[in-house]
Protein backbone atom coordinates (compact mmCIF):
# COMPACT_ATOMS: atom_id res chain seq x y z
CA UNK A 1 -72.10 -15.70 41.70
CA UNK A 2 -68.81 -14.39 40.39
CA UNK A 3 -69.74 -13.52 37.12
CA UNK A 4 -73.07 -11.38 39.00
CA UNK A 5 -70.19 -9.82 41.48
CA UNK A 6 -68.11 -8.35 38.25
CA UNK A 7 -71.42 -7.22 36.60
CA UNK A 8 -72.45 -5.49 39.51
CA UNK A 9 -68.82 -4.03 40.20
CA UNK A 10 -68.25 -3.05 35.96
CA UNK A 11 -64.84 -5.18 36.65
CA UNK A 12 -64.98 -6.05 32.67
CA UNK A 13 -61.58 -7.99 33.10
CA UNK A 14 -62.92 -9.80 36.15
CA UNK A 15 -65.98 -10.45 33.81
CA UNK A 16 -63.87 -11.88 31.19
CA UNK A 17 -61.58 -13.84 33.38
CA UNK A 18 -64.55 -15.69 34.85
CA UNK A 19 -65.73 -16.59 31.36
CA UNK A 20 -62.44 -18.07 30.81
CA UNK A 21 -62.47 -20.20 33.60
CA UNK A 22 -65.85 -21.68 32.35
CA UNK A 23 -63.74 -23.00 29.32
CA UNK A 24 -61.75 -25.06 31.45
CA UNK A 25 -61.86 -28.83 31.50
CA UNK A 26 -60.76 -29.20 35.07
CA UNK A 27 -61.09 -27.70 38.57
CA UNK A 28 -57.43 -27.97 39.41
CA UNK A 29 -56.87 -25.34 36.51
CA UNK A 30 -59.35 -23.12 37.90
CA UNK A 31 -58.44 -23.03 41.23
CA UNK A 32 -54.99 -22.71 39.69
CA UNK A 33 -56.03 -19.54 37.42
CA UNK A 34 -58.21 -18.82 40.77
CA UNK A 35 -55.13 -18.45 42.93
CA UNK A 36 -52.68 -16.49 40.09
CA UNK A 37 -55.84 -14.29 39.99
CA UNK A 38 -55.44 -13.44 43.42
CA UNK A 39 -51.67 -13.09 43.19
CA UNK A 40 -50.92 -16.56 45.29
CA UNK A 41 -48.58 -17.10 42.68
CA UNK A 42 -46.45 -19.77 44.35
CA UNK A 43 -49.71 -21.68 45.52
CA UNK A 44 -50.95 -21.86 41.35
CA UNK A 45 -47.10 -23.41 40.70
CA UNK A 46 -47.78 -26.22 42.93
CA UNK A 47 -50.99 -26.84 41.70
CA UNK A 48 -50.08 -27.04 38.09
CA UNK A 49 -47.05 -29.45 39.14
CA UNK A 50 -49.40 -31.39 41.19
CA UNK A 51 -51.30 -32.03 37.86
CA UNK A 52 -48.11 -32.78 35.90
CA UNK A 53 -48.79 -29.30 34.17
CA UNK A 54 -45.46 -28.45 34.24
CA UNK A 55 -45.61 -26.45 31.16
CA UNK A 56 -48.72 -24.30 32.58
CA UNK A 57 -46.67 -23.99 35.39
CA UNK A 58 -43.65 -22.55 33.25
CA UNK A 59 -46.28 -20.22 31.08
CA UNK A 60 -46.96 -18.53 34.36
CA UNK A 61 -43.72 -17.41 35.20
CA UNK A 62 -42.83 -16.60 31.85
CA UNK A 63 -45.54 -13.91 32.36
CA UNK A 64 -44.63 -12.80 35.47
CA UNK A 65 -41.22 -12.40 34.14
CA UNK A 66 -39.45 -14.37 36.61
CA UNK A 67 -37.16 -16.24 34.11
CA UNK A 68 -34.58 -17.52 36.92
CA UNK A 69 -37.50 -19.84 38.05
CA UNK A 70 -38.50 -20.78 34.42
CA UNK A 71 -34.61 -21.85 34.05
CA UNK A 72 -35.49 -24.13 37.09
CA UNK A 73 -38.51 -25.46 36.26
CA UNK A 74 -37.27 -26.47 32.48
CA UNK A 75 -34.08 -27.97 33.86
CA UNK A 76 -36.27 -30.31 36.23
CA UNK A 77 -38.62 -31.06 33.34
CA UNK A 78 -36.21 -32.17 30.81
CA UNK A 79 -39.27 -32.06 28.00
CA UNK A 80 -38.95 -32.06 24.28
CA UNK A 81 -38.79 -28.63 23.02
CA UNK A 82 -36.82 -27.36 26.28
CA UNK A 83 -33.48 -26.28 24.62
CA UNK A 84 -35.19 -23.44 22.68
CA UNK A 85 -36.83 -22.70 25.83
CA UNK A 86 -34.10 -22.70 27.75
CA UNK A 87 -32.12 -20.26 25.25
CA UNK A 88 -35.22 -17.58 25.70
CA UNK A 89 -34.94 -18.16 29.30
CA UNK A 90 -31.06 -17.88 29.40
CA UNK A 91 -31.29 -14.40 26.93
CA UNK A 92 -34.16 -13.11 28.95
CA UNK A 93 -32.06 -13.19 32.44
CA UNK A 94 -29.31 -11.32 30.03
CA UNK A 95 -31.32 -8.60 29.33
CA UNK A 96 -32.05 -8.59 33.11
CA UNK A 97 -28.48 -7.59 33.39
CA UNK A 98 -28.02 -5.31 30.56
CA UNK A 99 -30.79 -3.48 31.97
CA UNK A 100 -29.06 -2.90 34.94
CA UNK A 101 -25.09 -2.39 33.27
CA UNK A 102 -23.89 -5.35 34.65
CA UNK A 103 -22.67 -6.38 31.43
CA UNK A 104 -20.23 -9.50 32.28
CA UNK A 105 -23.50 -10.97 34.14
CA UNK A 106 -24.90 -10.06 31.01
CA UNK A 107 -21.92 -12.26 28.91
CA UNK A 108 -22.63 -15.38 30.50
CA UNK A 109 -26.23 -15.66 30.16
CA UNK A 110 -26.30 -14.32 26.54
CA UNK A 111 -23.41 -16.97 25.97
CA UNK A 112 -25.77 -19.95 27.26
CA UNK A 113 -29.00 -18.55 25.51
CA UNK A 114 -26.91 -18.30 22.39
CA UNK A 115 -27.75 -14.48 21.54
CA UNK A 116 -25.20 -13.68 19.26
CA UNK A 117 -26.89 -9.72 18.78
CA UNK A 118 -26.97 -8.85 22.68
CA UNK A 119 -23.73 -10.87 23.15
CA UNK A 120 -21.74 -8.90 20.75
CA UNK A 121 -23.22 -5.62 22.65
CA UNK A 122 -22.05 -6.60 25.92
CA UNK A 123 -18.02 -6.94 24.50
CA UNK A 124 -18.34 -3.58 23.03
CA UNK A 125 -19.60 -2.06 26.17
CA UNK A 126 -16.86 -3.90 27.72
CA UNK A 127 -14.58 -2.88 25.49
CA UNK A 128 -13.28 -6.87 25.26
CA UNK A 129 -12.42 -6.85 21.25
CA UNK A 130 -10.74 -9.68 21.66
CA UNK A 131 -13.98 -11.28 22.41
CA UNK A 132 -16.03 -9.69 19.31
CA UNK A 133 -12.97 -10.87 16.90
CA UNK A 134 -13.31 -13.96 18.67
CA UNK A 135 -16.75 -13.84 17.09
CA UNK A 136 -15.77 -12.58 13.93
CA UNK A 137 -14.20 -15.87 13.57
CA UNK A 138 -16.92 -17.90 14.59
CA UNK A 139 -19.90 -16.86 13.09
CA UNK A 140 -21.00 -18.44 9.57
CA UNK A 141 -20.43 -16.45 5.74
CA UNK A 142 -22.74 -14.02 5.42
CA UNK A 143 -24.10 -13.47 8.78
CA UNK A 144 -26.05 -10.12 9.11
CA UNK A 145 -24.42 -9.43 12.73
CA UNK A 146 -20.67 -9.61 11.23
CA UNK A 147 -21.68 -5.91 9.59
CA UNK A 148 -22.49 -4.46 12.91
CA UNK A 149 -19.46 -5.97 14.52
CA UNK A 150 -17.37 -4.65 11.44
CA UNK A 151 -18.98 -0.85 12.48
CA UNK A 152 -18.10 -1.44 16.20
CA UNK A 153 -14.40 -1.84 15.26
CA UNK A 154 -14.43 0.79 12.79
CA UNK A 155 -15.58 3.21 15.68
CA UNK A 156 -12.30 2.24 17.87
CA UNK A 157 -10.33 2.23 14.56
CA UNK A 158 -9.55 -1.36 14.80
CA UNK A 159 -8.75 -1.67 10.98
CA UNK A 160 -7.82 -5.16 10.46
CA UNK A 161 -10.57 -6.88 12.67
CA UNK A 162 -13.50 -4.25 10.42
CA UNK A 163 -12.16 -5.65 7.30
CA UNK A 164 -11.68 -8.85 8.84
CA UNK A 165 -15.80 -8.52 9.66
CA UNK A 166 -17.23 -6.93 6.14
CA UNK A 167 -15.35 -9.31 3.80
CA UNK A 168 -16.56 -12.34 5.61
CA UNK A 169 -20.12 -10.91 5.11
CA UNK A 170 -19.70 -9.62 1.64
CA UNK A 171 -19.35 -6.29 1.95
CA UNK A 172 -16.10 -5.62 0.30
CA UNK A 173 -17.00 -1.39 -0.43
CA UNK A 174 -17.90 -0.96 3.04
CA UNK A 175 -14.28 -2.49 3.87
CA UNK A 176 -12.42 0.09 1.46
CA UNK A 177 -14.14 2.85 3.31
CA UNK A 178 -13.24 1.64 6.49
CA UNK A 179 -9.84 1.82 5.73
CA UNK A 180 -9.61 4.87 3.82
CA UNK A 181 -11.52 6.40 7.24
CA UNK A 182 -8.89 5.27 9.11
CA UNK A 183 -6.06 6.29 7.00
CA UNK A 184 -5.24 2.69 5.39
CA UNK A 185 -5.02 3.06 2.69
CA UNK A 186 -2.45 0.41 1.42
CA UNK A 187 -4.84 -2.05 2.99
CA UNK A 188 -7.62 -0.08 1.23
CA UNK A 189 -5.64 -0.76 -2.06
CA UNK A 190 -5.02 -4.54 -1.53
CA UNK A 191 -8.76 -4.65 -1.34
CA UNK A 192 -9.81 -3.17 -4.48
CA UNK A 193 -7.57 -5.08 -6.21
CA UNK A 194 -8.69 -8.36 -5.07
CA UNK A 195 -12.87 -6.78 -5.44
CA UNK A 196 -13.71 -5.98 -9.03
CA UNK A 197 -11.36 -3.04 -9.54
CA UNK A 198 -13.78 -0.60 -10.38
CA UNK A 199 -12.93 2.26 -7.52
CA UNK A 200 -8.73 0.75 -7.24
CA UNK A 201 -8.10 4.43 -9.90
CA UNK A 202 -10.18 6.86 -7.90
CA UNK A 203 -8.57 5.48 -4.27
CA UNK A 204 -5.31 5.58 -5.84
CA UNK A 205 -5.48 9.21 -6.80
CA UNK A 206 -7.11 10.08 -3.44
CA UNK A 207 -3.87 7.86 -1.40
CA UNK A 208 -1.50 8.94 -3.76
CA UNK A 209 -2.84 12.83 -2.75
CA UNK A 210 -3.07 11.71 1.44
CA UNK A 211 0.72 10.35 0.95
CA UNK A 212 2.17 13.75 -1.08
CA UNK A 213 0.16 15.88 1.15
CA UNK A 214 2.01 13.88 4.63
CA UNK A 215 5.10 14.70 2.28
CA UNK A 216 5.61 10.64 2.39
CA UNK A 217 7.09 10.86 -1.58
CA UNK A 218 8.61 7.23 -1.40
CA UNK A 219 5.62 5.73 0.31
CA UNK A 220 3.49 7.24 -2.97
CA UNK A 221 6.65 5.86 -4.83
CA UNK A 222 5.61 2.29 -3.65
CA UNK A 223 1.95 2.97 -3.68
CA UNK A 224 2.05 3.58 -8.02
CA UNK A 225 4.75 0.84 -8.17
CA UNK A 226 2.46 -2.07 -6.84
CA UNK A 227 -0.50 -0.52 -9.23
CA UNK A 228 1.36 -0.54 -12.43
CA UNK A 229 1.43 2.80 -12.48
CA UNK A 230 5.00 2.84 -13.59
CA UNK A 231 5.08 6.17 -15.24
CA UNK A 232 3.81 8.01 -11.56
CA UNK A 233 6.06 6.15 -9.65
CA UNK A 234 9.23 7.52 -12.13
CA UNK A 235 7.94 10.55 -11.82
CA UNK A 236 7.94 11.12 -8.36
CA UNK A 237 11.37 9.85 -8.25
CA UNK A 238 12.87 11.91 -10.68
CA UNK A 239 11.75 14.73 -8.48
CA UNK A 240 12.94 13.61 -5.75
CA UNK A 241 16.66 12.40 -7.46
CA UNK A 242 16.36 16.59 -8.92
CA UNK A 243 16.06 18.09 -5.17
CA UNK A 244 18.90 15.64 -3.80
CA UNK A 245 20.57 16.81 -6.82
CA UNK A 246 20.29 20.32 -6.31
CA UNK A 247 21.22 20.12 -2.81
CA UNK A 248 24.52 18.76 -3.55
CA UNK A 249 24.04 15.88 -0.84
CA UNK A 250 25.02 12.25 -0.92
CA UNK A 251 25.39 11.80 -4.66
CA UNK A 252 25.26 7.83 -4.65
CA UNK A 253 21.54 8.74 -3.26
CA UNK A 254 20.86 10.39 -6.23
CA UNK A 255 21.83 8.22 -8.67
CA UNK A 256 19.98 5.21 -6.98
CA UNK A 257 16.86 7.39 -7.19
CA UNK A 258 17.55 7.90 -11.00
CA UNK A 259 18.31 4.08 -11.46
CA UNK A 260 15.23 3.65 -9.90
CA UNK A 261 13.39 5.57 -11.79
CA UNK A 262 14.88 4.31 -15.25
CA UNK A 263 13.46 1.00 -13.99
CA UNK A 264 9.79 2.17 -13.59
CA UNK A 265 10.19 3.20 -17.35
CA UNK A 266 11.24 -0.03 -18.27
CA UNK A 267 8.82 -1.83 -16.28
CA UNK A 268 6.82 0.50 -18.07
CA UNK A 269 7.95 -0.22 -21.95
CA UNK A 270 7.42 -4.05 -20.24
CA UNK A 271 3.82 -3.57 -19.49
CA UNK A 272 3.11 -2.10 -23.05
CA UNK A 273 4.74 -4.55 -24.88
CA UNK A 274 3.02 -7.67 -22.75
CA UNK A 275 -0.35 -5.72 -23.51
CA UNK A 276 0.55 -5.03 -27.36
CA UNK A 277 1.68 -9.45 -26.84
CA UNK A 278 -1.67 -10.52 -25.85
CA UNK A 279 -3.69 -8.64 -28.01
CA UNK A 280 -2.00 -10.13 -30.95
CA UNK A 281 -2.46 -13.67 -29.38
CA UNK A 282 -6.13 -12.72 -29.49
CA UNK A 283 -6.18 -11.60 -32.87
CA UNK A 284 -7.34 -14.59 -35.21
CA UNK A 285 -4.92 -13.26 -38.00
CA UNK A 286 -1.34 -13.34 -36.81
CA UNK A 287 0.24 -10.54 -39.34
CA UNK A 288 -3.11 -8.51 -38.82
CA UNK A 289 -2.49 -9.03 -34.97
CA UNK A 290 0.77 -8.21 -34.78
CA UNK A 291 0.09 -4.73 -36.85
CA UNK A 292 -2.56 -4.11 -34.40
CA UNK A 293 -0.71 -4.76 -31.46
CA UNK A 294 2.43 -2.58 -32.69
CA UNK A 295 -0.06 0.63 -33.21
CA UNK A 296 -1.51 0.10 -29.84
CA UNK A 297 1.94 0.46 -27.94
CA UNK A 298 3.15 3.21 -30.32
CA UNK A 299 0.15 4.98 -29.73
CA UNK A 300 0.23 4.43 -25.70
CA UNK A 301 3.92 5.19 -25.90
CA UNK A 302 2.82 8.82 -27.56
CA UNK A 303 -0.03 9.03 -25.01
CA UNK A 304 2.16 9.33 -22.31
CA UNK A 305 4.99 11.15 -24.02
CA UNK A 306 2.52 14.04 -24.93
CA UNK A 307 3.19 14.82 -21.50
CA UNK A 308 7.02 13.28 -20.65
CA UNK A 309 8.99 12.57 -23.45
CA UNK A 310 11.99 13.19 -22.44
CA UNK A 311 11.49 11.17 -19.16
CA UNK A 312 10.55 8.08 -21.84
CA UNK A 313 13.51 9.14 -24.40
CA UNK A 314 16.09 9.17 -21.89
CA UNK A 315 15.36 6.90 -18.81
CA UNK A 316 18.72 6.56 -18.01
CA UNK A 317 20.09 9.30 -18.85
CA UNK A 318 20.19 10.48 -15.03
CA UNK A 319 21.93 7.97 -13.98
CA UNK A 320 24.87 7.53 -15.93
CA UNK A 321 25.86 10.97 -15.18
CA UNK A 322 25.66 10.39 -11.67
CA UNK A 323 27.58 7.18 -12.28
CA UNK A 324 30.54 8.42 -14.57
CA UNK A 325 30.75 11.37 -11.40
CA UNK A 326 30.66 9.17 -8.58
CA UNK A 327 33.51 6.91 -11.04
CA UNK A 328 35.63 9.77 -12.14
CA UNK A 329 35.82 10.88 -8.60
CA UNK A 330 36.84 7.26 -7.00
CA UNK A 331 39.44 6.78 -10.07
CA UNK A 332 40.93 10.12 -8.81
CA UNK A 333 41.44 9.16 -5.57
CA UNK A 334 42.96 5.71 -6.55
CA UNK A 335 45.56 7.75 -8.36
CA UNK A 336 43.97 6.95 -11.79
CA UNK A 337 44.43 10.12 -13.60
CA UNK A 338 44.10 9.58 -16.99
CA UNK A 339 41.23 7.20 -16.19
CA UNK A 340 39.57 10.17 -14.26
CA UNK A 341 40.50 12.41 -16.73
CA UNK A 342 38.34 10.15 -20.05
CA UNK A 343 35.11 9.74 -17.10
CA UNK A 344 35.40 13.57 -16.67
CA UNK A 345 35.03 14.02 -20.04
CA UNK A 346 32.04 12.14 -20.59
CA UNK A 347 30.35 14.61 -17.99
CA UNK A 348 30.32 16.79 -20.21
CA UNK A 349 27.35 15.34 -22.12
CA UNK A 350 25.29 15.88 -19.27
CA UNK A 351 25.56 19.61 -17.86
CA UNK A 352 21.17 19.81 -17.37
CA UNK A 353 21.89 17.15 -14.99
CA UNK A 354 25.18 18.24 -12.81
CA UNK A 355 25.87 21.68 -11.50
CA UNK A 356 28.72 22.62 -14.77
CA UNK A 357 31.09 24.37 -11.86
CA UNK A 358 31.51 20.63 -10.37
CA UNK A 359 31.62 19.16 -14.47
CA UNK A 360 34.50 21.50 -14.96
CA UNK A 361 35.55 21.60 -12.05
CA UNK A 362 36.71 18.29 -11.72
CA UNK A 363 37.54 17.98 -15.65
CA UNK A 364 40.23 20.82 -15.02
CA UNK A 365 41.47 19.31 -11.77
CA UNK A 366 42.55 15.90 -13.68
CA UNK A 367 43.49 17.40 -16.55
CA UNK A 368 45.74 19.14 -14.75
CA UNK A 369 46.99 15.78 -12.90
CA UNK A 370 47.28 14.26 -16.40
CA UNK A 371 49.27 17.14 -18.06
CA UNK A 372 46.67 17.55 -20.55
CA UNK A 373 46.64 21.46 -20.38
CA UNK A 374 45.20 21.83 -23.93
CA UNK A 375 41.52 20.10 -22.06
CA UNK A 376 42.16 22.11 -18.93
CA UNK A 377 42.46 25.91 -20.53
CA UNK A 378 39.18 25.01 -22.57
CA UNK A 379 37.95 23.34 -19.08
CA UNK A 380 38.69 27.08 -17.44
CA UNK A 381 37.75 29.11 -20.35
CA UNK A 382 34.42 27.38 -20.20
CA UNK A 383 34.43 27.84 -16.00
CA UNK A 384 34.80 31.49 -16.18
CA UNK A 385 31.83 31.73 -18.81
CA UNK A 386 29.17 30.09 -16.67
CA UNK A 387 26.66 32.82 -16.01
CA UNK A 388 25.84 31.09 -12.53
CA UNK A 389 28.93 31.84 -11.44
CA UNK A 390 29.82 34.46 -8.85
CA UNK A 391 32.13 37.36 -9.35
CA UNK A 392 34.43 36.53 -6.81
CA UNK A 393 34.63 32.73 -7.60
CA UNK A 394 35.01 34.16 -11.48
CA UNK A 395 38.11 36.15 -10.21
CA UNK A 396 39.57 33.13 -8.14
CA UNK A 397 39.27 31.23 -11.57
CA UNK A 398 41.47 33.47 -13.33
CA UNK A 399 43.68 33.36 -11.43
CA UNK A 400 44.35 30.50 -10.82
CA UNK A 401 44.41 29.68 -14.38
CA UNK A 402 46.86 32.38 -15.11
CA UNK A 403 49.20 30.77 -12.01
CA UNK A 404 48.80 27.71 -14.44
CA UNK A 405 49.37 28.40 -17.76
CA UNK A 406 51.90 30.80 -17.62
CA UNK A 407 54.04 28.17 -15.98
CA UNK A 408 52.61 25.24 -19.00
CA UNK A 409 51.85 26.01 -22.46
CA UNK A 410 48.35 24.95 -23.05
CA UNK A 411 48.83 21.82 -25.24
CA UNK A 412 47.57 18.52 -24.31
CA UNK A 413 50.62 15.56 -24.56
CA UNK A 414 50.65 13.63 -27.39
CA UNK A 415 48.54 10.64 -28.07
CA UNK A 416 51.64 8.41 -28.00
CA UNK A 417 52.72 10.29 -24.57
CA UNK A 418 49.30 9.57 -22.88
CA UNK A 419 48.81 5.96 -24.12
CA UNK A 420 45.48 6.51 -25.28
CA UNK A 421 43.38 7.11 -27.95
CA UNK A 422 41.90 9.49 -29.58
CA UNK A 423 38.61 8.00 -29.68
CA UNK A 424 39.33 7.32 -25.05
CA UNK A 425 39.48 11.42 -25.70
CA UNK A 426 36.13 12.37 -27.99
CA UNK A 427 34.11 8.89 -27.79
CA UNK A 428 33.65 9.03 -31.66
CA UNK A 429 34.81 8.02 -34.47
CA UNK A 430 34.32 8.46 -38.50
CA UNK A 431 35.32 12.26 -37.70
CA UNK A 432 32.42 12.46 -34.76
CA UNK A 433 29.72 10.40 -37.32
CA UNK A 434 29.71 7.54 -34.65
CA UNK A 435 29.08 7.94 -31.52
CA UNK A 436 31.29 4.52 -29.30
CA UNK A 437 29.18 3.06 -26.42
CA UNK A 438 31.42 4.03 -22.98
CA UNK A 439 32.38 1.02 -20.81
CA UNK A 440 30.82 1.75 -17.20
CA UNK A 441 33.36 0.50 -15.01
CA UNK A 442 36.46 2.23 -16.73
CA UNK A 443 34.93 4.98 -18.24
CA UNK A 444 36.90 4.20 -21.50
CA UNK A 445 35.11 4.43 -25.19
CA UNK A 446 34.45 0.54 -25.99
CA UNK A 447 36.05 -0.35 -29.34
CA UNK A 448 36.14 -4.39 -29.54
CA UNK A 449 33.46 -6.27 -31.41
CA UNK A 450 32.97 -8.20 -28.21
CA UNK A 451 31.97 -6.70 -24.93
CA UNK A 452 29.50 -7.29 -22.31
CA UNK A 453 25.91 -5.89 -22.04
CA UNK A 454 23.35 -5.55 -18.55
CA UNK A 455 20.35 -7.04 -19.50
CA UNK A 456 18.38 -4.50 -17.89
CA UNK A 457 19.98 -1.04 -18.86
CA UNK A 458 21.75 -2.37 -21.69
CA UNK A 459 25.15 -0.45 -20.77
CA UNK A 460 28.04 -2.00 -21.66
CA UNK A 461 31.55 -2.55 -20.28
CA UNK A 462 34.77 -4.45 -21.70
CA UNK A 463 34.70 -8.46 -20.71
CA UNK A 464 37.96 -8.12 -19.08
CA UNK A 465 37.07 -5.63 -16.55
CA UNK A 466 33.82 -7.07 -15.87
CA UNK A 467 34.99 -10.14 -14.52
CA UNK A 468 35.59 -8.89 -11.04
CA UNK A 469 31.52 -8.23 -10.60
CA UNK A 470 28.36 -9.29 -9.54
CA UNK A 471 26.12 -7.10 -9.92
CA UNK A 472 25.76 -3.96 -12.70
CA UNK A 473 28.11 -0.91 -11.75
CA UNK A 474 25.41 0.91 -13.18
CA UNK A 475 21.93 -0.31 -12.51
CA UNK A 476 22.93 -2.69 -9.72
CA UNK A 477 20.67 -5.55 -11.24
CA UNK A 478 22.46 -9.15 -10.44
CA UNK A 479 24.58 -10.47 -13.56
């Protein structure tokens, strides 16, 4: 009768619902099927319970969408097979609360069902990233959700927890370009040195730029110094020991910026001569290896000298004359005259590095204190020469040197007189052939066959005066 009422009505889905009740083994399903049919939905539950069809009983609501009563009817079961039913029915009533923003609703129930994807949306919308690192930490290696989580702290610029997210999934490039989006770049460094390498040049050059453009010189300093890129690293801070120079401020500053930078080119010479090392332990041929290993640093030595060989030829060069200055200037004002006059001399040697009005400058002033008039006219003549110099400082120079020597005769005192040297006075000997090594902490020319030598900027000083230290005057290095 049914079936004829659809015909007659052109109800196809009525048609077809009546043919599937004809496949049905027992009355209580149809009536059931009968009753959801007619939307007595509560009345079809308690028939399928009442024939221990709870599981026809849980299909229904499932399609009806009413999950809170599928949670009920699976916890009263307690069939096999019910935890993964359970999770679907805990993530569905999730959704039901994403849907409608209520997203900490939304937590708990994703949290229950286990959906990881949904969960990790609800803490960004909440903005709880203590949660999604929280997650971070808990998911396995290599799960596909720790790369969206990695983009969801990228977008707040939560650097640590991103990189923190990609590595743990493998994606190491994607974790350089998070930093180096959010302006990590040390970070972004570490990484590529612990990946394969291949892109730790190319970041370098674009930090190293990022850091000189922010004017952040000693930051790019460090940057080349942890890369091995010694030669940079001295580079920048010669530049930056030449402006402190120029600017006549805080001359100890200075020379610690050109000790500094002689140790990047030793580090340097280091580096080549470990390399030039190992590739004669590979060689099979000792003599053959060592041959090979001495052209390879010679020729990286003239690689980079093409371009800074005097930076290479005279690494320290910078900071001795800063140190003799900074020496001739304490001995002065510790009454040590003729001592301050012999460290003034030595300045001489190094006029591209000091302004020559201090150099001469401060050689006339303690030649003058010493008596030594002969080294002071030559100091003045040589003052009043300097091109740099102005026209009314030239003037002041003259005169004063004429209040000076027509009161002294310009003649320096006798050897005997002084109590030093001739060789304390030039540094050579053999008529100027040899040049003597200058003892850093007196400033005197060294003349014993004994003395002591820095192991790092091989300077040298006499044993006896030595004594008193710890460190290097010169290079500061621990003795």
């Amino acid at each position: 009768m049914a079936d004829k009422a659809f015909v007659r009505c052109q109800d196809y889905q009525g048609i077809q619902f009546v043919k599937r009740l004809k496949r049905l083994d027992s009355e209580e399903k149809q009536l059931a099927e009968v009753a959801a049919y007619f939307k007595r939905f509560e009345e079809a539950e308690r028939l399928y319970l009442d024939m221990d069809r709870r599981d026809l009983a849980v299909d229904l609501r499932m399609k009806l969408g009413d999950w809170f009563r599928v949670v009920q009817l699976v916890k009263t079961g307690g069939g096999a097979g019910d935890d993964s039913l359970l999770e679907q029915a805990w993530s569905a009533i999730g959704d039901y609360y994403a849907d409608r923003q209520k997203w900490q609703h939304a937590v708990t129930y994703y949290q229950q069902g286990r959906n990881q994807e949904r969960l990790a949306e609800c803490y960004y919308m909440l903005e709880d990233y203590n949660g999604l690192e929280q997650m971070v930490h808990s998911l396995p290696d290599n799960y596909p959700l720790l790369s969206t989580i990695g983009r969801m702290f990228v977008t707040v610029g939560m650097c640590e927890q991103a990189v923190a997210a990609y590595v743990k999934v493998g994606e190491v490039k994607k974790a350089i370009d998070s930093c180096v989006h959010l302006n990590q770049w040390d970070q972004a460094v570490d990484l590529a040195k612990t990946s394969d390498g291949t892109e730790i040049d190319s970041l370098l050059a674009k930090y190293a730029s990022y850091l000189l453009e922010k004017n952040r010189r000693l930051e790019a300093v460090e940057l080349y110094r942890k890369a091995n890129h010694h030669i940079d690293a001295a580079r920048l801070l010669y530049e930056l020991a030449k402006e402190n120079a120029d600017a006549h401020i805080n001359p100890l500053r200075t020379k610690k910026l050109y000790v500094l930078a002689a140790l990047q080119i030793e580090s340097y010479h280091d580096q080549v001569r470990l390399k030039s090392s190992a590739m004669a332990a590979m060689s099979g041929d000792t003599k053959k290896g060592e041959t090979v290993s001495a052209l390879e640093g010679l020729l990286q030595e003239d690689i980079i000298g093409a371009a800074d060989t005097k930076m290479l030829e005279t690494a320290w060069k910078g900071a001795e004359a800063f140190h003799f200055w900074l020496l001739a200037q304490t001995q002065l004002y510790r009454g040590q005259r003729e001592a301050a006059m012999i460290t003034a001399l030595h300045l001489r040697q190094y006029e591209d590095l000091l302004n020559p009005i201090d150099i001469y400058s401060l050689l006339a002033l303690t030649c003058c204190n010493t008596k030594a008039f002969g080294t002071c006219s030559k100091a003045f003549i040589k003052l009043e020469s300097l091109d740099v110099l102005s026209e009314e400082d030239r003037e002041a120079y003259e005169l004063l040197a004429l209040d000076i020597f027509t009161r002294y005769s310009a003649r320096d005192r006798s050897v005997s007189d002084t109590g030093l040297s001739s060789w304390d006075m030039t540094g050579e000997v053999d008529g100027g052939e040899t040049k003597l090594p200058v003892c850093i902490v007196t400033g005197r020319a060294i003349t014993d066959f004994q003395f002591w030598m820095c192991g790092t900027c091989k300077h040298r000083a006499y044993e006896g005066e030595i004594d008193s230290y710890n460190y290097c005057p010169l290079c500061h290095s621990p003795m």
